[in-house]
N, C-alpha and C. Protein backbone atom coordinates (compact mmCIF):
# COMPACT_ATOMS: atom_id res chain seq x y z
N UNK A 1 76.38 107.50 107.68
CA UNK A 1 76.36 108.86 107.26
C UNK A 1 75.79 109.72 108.39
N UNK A 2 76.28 110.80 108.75
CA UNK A 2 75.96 111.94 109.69
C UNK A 2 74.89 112.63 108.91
N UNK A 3 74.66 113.93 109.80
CA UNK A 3 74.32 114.96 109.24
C UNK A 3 74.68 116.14 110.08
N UNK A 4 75.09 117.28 109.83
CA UNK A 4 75.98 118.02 110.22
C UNK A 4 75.30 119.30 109.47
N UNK A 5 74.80 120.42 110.52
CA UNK A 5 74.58 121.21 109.52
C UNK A 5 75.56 122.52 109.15
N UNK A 6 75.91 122.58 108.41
CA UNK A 6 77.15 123.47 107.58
C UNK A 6 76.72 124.52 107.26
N UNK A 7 76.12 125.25 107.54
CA UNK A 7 75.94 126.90 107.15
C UNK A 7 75.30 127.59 108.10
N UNK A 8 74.96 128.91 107.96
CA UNK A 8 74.35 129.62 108.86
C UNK A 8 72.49 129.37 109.00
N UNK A 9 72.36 128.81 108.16
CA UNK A 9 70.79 128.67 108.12
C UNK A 9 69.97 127.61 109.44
N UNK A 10 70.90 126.54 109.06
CA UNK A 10 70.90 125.75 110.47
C UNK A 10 70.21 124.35 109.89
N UNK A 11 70.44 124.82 108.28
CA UNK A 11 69.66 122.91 107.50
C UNK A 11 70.87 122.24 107.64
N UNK A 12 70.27 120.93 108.00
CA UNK A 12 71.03 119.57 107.50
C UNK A 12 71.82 119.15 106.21
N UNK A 13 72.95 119.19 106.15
CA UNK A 13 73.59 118.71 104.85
C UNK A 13 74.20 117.31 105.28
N UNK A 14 73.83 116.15 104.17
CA UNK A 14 74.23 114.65 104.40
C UNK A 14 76.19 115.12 104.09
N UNK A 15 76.88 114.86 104.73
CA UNK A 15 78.08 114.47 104.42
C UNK A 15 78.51 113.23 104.10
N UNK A 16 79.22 113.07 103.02
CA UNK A 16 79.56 112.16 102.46
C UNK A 16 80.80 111.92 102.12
N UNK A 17 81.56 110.49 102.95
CA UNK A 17 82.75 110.34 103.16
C UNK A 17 83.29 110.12 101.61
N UNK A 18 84.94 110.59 101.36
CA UNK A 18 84.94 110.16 100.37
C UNK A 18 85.46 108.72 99.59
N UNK A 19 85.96 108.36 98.39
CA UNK A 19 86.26 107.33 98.28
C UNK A 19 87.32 106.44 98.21
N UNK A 20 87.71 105.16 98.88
CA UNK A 20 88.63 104.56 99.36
C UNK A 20 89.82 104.74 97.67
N UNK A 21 91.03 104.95 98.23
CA UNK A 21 91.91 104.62 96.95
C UNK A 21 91.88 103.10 96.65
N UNK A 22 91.90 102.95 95.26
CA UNK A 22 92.18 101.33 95.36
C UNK A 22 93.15 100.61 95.74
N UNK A 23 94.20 101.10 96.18
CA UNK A 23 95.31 100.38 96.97
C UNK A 23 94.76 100.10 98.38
N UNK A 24 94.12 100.53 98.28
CA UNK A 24 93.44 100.27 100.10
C UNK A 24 92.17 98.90 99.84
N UNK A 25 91.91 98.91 98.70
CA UNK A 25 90.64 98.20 98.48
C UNK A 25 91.50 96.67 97.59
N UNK A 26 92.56 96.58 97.74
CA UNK A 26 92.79 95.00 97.18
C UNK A 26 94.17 94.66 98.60
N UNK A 27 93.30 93.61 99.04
CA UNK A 27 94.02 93.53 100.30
C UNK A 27 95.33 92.09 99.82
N UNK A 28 94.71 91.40 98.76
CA UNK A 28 95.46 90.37 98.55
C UNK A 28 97.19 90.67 98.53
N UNK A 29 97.43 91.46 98.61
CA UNK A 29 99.27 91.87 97.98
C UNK A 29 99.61 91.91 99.64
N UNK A 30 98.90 92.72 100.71
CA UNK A 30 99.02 93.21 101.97
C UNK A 30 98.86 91.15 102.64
N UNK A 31 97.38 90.55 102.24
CA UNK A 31 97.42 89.52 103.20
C UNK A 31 98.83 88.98 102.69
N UNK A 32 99.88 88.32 101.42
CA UNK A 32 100.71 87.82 100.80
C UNK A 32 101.74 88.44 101.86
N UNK A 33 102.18 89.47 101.76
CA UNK A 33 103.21 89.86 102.13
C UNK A 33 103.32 89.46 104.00
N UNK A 34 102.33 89.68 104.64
CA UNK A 34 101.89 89.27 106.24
C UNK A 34 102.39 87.87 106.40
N UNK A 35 101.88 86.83 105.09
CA UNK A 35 101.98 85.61 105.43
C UNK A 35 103.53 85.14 105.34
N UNK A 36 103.87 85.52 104.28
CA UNK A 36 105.28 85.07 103.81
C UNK A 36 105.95 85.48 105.10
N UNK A 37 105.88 86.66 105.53
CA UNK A 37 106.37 87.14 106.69
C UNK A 37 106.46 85.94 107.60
N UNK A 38 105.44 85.57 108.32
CA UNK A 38 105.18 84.93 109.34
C UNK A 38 105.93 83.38 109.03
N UNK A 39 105.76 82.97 107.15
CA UNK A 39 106.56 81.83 106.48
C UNK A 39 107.85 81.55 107.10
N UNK A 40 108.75 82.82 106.84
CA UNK A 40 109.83 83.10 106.83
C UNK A 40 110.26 83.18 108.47
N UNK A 41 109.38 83.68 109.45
CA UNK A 41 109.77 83.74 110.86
C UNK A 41 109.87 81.90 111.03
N UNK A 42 108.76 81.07 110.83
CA UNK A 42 108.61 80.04 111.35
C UNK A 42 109.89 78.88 110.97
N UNK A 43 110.41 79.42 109.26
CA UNK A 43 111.29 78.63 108.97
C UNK A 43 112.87 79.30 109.59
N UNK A 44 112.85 80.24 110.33
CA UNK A 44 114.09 80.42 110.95
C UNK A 44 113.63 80.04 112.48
N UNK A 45 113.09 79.74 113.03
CA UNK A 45 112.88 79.44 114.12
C UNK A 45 113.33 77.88 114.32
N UNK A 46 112.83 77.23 113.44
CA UNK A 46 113.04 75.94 113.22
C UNK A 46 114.25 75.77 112.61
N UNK A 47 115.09 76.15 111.88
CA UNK A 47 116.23 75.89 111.48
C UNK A 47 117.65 76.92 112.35
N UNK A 48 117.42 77.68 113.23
CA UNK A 48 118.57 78.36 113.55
C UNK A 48 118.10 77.87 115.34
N UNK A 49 119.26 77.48 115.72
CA UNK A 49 119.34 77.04 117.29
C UNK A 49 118.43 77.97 117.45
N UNK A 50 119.36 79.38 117.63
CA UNK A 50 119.43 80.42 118.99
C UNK A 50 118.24 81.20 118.64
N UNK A 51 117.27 80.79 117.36
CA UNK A 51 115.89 81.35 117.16
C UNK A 51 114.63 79.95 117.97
N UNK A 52 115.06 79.38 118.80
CA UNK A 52 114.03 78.35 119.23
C UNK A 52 112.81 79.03 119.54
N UNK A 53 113.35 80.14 120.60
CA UNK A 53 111.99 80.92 121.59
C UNK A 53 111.14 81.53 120.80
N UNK A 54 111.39 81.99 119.28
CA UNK A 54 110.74 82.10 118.61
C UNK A 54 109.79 81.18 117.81
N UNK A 55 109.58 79.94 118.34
CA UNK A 55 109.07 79.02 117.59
C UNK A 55 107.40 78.76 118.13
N UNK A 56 106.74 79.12 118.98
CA UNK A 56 105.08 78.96 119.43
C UNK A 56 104.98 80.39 119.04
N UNK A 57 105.92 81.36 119.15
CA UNK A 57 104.96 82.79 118.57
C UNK A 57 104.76 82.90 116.78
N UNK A 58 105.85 82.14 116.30
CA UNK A 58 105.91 82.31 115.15
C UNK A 58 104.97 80.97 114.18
N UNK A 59 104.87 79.99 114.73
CA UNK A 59 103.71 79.05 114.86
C UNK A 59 102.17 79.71 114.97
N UNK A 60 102.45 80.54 116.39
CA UNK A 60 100.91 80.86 115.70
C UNK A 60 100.58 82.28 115.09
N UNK A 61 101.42 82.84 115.24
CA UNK A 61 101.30 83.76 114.15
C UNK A 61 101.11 83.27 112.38
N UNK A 62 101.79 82.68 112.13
CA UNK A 62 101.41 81.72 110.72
C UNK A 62 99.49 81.32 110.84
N UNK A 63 99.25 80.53 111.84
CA UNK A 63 97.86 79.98 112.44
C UNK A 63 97.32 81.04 111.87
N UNK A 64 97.41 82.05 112.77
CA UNK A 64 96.57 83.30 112.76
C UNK A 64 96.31 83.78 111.59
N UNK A 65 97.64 83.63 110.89
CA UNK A 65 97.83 84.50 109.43
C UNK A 65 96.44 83.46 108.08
N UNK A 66 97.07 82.44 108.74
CA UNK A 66 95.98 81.27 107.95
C UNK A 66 94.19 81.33 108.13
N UNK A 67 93.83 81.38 109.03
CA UNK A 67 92.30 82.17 109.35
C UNK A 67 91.99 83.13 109.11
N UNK A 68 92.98 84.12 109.18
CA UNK A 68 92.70 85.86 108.18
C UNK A 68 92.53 85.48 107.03
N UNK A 69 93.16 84.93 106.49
CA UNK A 69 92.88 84.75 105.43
C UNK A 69 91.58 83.74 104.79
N UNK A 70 91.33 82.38 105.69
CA UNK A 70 89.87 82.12 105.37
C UNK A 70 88.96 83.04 105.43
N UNK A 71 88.74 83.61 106.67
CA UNK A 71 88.08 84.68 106.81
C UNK A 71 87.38 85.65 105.58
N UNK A 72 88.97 86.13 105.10
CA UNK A 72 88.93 87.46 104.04
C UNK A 72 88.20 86.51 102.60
N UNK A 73 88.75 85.61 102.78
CA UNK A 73 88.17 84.61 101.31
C UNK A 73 86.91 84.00 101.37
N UNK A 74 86.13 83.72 102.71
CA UNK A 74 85.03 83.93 102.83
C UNK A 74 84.24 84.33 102.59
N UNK A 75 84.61 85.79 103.22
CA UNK A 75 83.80 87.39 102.89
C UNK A 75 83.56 87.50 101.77
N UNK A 76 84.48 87.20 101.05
CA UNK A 76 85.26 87.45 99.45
C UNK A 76 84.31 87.27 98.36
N UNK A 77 84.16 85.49 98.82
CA UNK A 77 82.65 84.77 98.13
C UNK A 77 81.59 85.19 98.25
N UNK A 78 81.29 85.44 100.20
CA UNK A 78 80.05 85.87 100.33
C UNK A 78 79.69 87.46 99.60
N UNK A 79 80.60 87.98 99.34
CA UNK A 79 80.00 89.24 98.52
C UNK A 79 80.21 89.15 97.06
N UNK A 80 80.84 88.43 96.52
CA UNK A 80 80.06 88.01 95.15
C UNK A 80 79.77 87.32 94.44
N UNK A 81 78.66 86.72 95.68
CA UNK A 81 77.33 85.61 95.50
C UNK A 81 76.46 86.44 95.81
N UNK A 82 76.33 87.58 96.59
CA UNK A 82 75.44 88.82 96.75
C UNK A 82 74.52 88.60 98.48
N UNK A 83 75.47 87.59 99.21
CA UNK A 83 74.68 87.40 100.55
C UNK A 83 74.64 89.25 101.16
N UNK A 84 73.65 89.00 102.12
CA UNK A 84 73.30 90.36 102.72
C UNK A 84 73.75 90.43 103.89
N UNK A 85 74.65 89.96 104.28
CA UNK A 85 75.35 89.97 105.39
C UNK A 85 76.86 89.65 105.05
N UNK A 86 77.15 89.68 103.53
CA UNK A 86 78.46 90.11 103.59
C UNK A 86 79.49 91.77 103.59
N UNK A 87 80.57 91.55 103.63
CA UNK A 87 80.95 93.03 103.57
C UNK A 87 81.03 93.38 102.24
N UNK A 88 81.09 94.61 101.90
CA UNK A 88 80.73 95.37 100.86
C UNK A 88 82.25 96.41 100.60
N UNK A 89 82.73 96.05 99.21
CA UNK A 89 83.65 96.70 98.19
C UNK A 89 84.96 95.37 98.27
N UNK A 90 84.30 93.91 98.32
CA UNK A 90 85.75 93.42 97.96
C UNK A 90 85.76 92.70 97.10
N UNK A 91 87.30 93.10 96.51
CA UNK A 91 86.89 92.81 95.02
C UNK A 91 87.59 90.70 95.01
């Protein structure tokens, strides 16, 4: 939080950001859709010749997609088990 002062007087007013929509706050539909993505690259890579060169980017892109997601499911737990070093608003 800032403080910013907003009038002619020259006091401090706390500004306060406002609040996330909940489409922004449930990431599970967004990680699903990333992965399948990356599903779907790896199984045409592997099954269509002339997609070969696509096959170590689309490999680890899947990888990648797979650790975001421990990651996020991590976090997930660690904030509601109530650790103090997790992130805060996931549901």
């Amino acid at each position: 939080m800032t403080t910013e002062p907003t009038d002619d007087t020259g006091a401090d007013h706390e500004v306060v950001a406002p609040a996330l929509p909940d489409a922004l706050l449930d990431p599970p539909p967004v990680i699903a859709v990333i992965t399948l993505g990356w599903l779907v690259a790896v199984v045409l890579a592997f099954t269509m010749a002339d997609l070969q060169t696509w096959r170590p980017i689309s490999v680890a892109g899947l990888c990648l997609s797979a650790v975001g997601t421990s990651v996020f499911l991590w976090q997930r737990h660690a904030a509601r088990r109530g650790a103090r070093g997790a992130q805060t608003g996931l549901r």
